[in-house]
Protein backbone atom coordinates (compact mmCIF):
# COMPACT_ATOMS: atom_id res chain seq x y z
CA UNK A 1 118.94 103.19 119.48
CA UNK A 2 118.82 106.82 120.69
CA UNK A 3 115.38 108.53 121.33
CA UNK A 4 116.10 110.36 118.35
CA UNK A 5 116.65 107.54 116.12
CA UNK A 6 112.81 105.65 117.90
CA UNK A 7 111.28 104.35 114.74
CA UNK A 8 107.54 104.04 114.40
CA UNK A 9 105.53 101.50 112.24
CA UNK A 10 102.18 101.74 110.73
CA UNK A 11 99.91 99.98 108.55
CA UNK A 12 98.29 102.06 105.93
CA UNK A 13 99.64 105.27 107.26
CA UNK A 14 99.44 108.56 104.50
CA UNK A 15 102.51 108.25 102.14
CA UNK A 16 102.94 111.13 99.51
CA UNK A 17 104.52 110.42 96.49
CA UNK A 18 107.06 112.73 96.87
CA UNK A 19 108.10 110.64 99.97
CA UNK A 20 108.25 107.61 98.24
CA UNK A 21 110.36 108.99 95.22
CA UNK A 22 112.70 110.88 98.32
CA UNK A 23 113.02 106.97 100.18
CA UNK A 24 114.26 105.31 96.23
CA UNK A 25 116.63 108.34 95.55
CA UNK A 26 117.96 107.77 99.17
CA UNK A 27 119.46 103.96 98.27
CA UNK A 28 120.33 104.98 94.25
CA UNK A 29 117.40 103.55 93.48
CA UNK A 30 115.84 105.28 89.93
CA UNK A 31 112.33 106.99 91.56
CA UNK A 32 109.42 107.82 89.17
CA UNK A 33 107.26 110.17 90.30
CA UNK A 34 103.44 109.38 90.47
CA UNK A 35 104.14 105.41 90.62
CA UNK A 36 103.05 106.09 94.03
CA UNK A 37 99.80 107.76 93.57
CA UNK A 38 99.18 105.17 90.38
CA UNK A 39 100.01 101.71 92.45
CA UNK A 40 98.50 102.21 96.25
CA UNK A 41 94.77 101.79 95.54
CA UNK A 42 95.49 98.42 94.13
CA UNK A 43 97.43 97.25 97.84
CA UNK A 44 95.90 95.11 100.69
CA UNK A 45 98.07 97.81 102.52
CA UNK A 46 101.50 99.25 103.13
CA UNK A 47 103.54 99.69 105.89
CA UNK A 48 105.19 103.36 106.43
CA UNK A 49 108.15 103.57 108.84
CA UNK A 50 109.20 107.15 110.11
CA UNK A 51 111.84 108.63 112.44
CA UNK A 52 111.38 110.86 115.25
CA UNK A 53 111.35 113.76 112.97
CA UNK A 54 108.39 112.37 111.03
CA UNK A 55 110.69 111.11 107.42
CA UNK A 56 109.77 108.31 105.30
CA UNK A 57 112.93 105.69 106.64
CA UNK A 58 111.37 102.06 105.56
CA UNK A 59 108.52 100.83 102.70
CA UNK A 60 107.16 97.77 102.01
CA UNK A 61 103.60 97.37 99.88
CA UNK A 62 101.65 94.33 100.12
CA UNK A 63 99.35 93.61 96.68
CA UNK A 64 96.81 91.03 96.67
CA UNK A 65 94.88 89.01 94.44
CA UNK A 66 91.37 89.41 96.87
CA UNK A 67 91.63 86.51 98.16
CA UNK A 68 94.23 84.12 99.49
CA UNK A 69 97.54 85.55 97.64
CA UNK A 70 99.33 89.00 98.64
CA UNK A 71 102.57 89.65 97.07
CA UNK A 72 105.40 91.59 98.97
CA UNK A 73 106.82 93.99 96.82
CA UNK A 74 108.84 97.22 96.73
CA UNK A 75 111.14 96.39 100.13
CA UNK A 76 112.65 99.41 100.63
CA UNK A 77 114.98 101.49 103.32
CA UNK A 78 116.27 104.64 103.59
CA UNK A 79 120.20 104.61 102.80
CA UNK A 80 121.46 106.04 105.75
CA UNK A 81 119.03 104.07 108.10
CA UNK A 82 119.92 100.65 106.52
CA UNK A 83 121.26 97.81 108.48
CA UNK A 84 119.25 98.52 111.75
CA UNK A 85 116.46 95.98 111.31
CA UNK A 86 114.09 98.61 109.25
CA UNK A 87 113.42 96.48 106.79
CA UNK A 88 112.83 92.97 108.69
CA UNK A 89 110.65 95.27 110.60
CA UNK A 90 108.42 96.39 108.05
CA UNK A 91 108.04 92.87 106.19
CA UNK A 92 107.36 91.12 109.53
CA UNK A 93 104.15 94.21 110.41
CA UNK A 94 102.87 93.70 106.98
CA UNK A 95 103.16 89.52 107.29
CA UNK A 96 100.51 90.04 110.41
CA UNK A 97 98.64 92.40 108.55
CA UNK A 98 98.41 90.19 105.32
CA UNK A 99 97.35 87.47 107.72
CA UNK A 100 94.94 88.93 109.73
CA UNK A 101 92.85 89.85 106.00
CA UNK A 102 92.39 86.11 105.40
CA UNK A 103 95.33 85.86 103.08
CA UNK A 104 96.95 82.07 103.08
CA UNK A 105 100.19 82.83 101.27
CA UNK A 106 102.59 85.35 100.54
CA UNK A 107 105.08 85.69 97.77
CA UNK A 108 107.64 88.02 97.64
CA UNK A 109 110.43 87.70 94.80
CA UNK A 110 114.00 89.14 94.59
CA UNK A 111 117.21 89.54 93.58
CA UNK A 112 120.01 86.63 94.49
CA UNK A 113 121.83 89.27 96.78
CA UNK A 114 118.77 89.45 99.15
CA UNK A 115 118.48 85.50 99.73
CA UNK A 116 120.02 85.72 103.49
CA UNK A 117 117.27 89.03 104.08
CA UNK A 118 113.89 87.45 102.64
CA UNK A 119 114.96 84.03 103.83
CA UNK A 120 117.02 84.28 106.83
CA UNK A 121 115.70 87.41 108.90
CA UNK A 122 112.36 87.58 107.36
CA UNK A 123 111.29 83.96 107.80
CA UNK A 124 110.56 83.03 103.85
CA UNK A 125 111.26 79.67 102.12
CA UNK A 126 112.49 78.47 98.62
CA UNK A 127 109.57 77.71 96.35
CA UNK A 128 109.72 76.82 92.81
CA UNK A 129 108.37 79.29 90.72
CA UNK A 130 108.37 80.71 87.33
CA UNK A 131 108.27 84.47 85.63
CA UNK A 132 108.24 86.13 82.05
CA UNK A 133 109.74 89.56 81.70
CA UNK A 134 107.61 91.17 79.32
């Protein structure tokens, strides 16, 4: 990696909405603006992950229940930075973070395409578990 391309990392570093609904649009992802501004006052914390020139490259949000469970959710890279260890990045800074607030487990849940991601790179393990779509 170039000096140009030096990623930083931060935990609960300012994130606009309009950021957040760039980073979806950049992977084909459907973006709906103000889900940002709605959702982040109910996180333990986030992390943000910028390039050199300062844009939104890598997301992930960590929600908790107060207490011992925080739930990864809302993985995301930026489509032309993916496949350079962005995302493993950003779950690994917010697994400290989750840790160092007390929190005993985290969940994360996903589709079957990001088994080898969650599991392999990122350290999780199969659980049973169950969910309702509503």
């Amino acid at each position: 990696m170039t000096a140009a391309e030096e990623i930083t990392y931060a935990w609960r570093a300012p994130i606009t909405d309009d950021e957040m609904v760039g980073l979806v649009r950049s992977h084909g992802g459907r973006a709906v603006a103000g889900w940002w501004d709605r959702i982040q006052r109910h996180s333990l914390g986030w992390v943000a992950a910028r390039d050199a020139a300062g844009t939104l490259v890598g997301f992930v949000n960590v929600a908790w229940d107060g207490g011992d469970h925080a739930f990864l959710i809302d993985t995301k890279t930026r489509g032309s930075y993916q496949h350079r260890g962005i995302g493993t990045a950003v779950v690994r800074l917010a697994v400290e973070h989750a840790r160092a607030a007390g929190c005993e487990w985290l969940h994360v849940d996903f589709e079957p395409e990001l088994r080898r991601f969650y599991f392999d790179a990122c350290g999780f393990r199969p659980t049973d578990a169950g969910l309702i779509r509503l």
